[in-house]
C-alpha atoms as a PDB file:
ATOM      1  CA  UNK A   1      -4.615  25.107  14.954  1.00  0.00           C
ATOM      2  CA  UNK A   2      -3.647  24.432  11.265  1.00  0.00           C
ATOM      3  CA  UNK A   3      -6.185  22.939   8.887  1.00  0.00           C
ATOM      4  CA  UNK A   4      -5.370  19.846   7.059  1.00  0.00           C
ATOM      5  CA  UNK A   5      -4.745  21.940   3.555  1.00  0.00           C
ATOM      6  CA  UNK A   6      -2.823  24.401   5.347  1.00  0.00           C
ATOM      7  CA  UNK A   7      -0.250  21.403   7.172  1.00  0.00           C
ATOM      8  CA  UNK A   8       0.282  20.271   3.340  1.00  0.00           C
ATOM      9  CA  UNK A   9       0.653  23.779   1.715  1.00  0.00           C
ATOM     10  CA  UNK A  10       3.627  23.958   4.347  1.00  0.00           C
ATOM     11  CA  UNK A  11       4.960  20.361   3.639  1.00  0.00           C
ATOM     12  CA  UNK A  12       4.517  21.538  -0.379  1.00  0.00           C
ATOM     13  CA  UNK A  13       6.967  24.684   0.371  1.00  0.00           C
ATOM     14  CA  UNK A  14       9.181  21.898   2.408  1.00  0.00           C
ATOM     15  CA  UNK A  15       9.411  19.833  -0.723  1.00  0.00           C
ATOM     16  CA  UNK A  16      10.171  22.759  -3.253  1.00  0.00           C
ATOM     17  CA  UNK A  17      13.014  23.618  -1.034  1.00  0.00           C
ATOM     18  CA  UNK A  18      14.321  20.177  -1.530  1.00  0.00           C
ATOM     19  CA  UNK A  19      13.840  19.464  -5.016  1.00  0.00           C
ATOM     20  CA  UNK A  20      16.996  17.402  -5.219  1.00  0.00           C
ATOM     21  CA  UNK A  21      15.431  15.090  -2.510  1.00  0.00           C
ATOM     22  CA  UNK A  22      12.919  13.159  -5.198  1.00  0.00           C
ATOM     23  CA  UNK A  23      12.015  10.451  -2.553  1.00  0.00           C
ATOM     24  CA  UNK A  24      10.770  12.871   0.109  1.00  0.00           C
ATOM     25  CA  UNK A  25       8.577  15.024  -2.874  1.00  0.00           C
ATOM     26  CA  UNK A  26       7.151  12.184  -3.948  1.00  0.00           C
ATOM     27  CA  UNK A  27       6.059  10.925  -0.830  1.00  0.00           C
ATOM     28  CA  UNK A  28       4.483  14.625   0.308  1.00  0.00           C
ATOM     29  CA  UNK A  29       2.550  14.056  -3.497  1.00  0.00           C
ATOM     30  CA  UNK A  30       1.052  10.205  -2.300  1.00  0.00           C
ATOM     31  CA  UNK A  31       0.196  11.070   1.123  1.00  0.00           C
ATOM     32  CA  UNK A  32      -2.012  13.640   0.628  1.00  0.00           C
ATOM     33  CA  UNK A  33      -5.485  11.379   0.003  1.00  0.00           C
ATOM     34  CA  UNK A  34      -6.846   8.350   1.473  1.00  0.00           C
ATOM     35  CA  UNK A  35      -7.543   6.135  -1.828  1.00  0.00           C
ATOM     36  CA  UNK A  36     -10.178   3.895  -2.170  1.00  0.00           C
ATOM     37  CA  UNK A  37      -8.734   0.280  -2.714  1.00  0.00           C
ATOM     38  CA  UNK A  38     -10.961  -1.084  -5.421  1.00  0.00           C
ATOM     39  CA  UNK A  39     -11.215  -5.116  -7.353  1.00  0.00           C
ATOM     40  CA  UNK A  40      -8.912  -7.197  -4.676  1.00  0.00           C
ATOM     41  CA  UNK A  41      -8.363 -10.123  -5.669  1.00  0.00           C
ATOM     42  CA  UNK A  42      -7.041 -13.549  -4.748  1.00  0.00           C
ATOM     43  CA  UNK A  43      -4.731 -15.656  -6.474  1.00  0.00           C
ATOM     44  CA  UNK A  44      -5.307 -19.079  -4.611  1.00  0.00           C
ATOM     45  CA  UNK A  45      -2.543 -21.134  -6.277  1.00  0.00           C
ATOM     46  CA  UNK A  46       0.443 -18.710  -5.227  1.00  0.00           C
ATOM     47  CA  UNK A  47      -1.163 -17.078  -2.207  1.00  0.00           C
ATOM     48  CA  UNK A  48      -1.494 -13.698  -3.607  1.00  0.00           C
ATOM     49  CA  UNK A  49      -3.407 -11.201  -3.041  1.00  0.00           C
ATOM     50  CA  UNK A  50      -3.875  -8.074  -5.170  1.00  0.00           C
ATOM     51  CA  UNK A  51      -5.748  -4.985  -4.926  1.00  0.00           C
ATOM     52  CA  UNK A  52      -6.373  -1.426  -7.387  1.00  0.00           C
ATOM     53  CA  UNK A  53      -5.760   2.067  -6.543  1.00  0.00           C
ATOM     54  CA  UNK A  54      -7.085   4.621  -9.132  1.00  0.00           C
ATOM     55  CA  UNK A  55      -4.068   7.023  -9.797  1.00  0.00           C
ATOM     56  CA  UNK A  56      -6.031   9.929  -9.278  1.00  0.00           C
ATOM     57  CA  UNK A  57      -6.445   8.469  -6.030  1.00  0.00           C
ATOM     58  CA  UNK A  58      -2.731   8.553  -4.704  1.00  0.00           C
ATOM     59  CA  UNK A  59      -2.662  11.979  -6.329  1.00  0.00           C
ATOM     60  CA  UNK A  60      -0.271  10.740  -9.057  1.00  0.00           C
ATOM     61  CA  UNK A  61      -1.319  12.021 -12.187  1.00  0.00           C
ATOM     62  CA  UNK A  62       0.765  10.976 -15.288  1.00  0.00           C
ATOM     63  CA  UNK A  63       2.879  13.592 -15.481  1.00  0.00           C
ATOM     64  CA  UNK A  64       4.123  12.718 -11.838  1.00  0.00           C
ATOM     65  CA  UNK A  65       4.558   9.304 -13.220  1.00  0.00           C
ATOM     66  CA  UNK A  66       7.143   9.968 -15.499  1.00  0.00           C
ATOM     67  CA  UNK A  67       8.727  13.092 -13.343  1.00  0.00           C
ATOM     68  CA  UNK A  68       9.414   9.927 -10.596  1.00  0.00           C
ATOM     69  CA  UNK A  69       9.401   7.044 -12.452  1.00  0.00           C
ATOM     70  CA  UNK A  70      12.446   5.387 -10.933  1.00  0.00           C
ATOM     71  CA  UNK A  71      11.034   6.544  -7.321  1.00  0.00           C
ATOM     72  CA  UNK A  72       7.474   5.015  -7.921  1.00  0.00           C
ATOM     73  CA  UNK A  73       9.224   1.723  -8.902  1.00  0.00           C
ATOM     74  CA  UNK A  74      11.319   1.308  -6.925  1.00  0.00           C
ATOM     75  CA  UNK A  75      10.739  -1.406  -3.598  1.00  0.00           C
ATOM     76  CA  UNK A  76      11.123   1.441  -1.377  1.00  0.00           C
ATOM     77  CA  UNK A  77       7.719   3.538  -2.736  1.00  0.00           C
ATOM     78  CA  UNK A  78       5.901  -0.001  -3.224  1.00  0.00           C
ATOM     79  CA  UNK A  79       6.516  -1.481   0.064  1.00  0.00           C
ATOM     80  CA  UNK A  80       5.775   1.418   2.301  1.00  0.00           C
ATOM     81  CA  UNK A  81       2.436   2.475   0.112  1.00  0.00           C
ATOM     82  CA  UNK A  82       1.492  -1.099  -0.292  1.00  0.00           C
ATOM     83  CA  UNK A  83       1.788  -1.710   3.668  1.00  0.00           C
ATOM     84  CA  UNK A  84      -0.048   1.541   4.389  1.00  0.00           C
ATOM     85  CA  UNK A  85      -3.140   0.685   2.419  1.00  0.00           C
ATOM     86  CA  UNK A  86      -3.517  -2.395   3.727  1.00  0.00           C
ATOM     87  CA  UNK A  87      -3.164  -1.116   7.085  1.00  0.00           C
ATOM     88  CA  UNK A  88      -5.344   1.255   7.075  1.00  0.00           C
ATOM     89  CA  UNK A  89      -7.943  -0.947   4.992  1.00  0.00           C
ATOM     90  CA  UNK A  90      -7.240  -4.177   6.869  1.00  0.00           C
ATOM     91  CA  UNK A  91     -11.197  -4.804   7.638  1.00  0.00           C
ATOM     92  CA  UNK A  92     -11.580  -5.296   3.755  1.00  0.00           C
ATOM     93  CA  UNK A  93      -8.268  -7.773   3.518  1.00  0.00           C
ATOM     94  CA  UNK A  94      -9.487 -10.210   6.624  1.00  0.00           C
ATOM     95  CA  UNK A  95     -11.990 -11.585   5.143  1.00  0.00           C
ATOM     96  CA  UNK A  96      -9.507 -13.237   2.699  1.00  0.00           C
ATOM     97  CA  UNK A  97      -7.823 -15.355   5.338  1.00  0.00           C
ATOM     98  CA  UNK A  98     -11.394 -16.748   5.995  1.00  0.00           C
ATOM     99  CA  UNK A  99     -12.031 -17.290   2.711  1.00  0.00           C
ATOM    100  CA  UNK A 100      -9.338 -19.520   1.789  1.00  0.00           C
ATOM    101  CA  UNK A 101     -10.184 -22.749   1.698  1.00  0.00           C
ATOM    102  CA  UNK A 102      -8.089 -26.203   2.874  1.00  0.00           C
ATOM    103  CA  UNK A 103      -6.017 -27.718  -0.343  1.00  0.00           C
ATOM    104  CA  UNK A 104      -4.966 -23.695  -0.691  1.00  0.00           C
ATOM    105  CA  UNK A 105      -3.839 -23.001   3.131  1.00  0.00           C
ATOM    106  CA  UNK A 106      -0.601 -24.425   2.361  1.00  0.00           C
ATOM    107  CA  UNK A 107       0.422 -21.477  -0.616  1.00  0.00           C
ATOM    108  CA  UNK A 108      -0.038 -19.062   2.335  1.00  0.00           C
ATOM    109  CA  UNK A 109       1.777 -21.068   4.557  1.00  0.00           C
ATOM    110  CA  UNK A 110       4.617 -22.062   3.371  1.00  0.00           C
ATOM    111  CA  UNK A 111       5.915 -18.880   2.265  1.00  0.00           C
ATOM    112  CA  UNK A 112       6.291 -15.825   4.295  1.00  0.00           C
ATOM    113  CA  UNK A 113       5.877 -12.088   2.610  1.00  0.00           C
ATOM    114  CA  UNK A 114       8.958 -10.330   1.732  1.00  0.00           C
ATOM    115  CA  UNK A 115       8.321  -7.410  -0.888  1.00  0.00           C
ATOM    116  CA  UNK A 116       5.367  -5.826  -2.136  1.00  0.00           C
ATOM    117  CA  UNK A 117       4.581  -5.848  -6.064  1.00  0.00           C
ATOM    118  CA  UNK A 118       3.609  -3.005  -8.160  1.00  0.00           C
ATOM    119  CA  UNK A 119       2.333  -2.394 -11.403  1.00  0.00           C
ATOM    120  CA  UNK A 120       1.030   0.561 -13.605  1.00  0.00           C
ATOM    121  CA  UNK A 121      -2.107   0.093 -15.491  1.00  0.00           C
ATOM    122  CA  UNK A 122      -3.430   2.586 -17.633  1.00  0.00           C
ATOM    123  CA  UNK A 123      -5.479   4.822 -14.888  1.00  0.00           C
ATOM    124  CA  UNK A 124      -4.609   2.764 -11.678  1.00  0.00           C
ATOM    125  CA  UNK A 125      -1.808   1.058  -9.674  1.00  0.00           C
ATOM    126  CA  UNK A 126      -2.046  -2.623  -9.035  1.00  0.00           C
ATOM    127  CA  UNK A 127      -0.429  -3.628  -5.947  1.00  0.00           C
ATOM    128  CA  UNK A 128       0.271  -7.315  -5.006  1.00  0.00           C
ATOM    129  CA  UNK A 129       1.108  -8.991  -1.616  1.00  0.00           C
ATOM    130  CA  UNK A 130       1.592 -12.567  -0.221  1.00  0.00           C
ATOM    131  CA  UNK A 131      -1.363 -13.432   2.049  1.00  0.00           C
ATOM    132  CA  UNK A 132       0.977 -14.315   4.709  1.00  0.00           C
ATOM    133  CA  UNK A 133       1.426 -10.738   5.270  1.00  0.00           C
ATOM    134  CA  UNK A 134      -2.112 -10.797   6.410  1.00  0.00           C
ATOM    135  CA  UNK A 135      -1.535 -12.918   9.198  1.00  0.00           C
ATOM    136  CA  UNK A 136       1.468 -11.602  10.378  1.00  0.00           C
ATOM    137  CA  UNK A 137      -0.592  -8.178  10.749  1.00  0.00           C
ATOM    138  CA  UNK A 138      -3.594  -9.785  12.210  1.00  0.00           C
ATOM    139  CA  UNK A 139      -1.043 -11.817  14.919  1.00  0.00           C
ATOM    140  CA  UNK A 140       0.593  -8.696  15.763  1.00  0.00           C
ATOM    141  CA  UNK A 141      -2.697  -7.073  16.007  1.00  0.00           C
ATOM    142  CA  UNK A 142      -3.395  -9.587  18.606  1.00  0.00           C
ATOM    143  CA  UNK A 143      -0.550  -9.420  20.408  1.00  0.00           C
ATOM    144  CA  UNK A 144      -1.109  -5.916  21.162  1.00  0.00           C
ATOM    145  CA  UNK A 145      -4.554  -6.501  22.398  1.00  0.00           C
ATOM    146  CA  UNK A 146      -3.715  -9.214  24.356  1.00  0.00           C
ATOM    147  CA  UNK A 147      -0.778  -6.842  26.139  1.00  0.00           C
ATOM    148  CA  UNK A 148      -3.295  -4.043  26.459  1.00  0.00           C
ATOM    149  CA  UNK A 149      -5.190  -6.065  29.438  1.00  0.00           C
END
């Protein structure tokens, strides 16, 4: 059986082959680490909620950044990234819903998510999100558990 560095040294030889194919390098560069979402944040009066990702992190380093500029940008790279980390970090979103109070239900309710936002700060991404997209995942979360039994 492969080790984990051994499955990516094969996916890095994949990508060199393709070099035209910017989308698919860049992708084999971000989904090599499991960042460490860091400072999420609410924004009560639209419903938003962002969230950090050191660069480092992603394993985009500058240079990367300007090599795929338009890629990184671009809705594709910010949706699927942006969905992913809240995914897999979904125990450290939840508590937002909670935490919204009455007179600011209604900014995550009467909009539904469509796109994820991203930014470029210095060292780290900033990624933003409607909070509705929380409780479409948490619904279809349920949903699954309640076809399970």
């Amino acid at each position: 059986m492969k080790s984990e560095s051994e499955k990516w040294k094969w996916a890095e030889k994949s990508a060199d082959v393709h070099k035209n194919i910017k989308y698919r390098n860049l992708m084999i560069l971000a989904l090599r680490k499991m960042p460490n979402i860091q400072k999420i944040r609410l924004d009560l009066e639209y419903g938003d909620v962002v969230f950090d990702i050191p660069m480092d992190e992603i394993g985009l380093g500058y240079n990367e950044i300007l090599n795929y500029k338009k890629e990184v940008f671009s809705p594709f790279f910010a949706d699927f990234m942006g969905e992913l980390f809240v995914r897999e970090n979904m125990d450290k979103f939840a508590n937002f819903l909670v935490s919204i109070d009455e007179k600011h239900c209604a900014a995550v309710n009467r909009v539904e998510h469509e796109h994820f936002g991203l930014n470029f700060k210095k060292d780290h991404f900033i990624f933003s999100f409607h909070a509705s997209f929380l409780r479409s995942l948490l619904t279809e979360s349920f949903k699954a558990k309640i076809n399970e039994q």
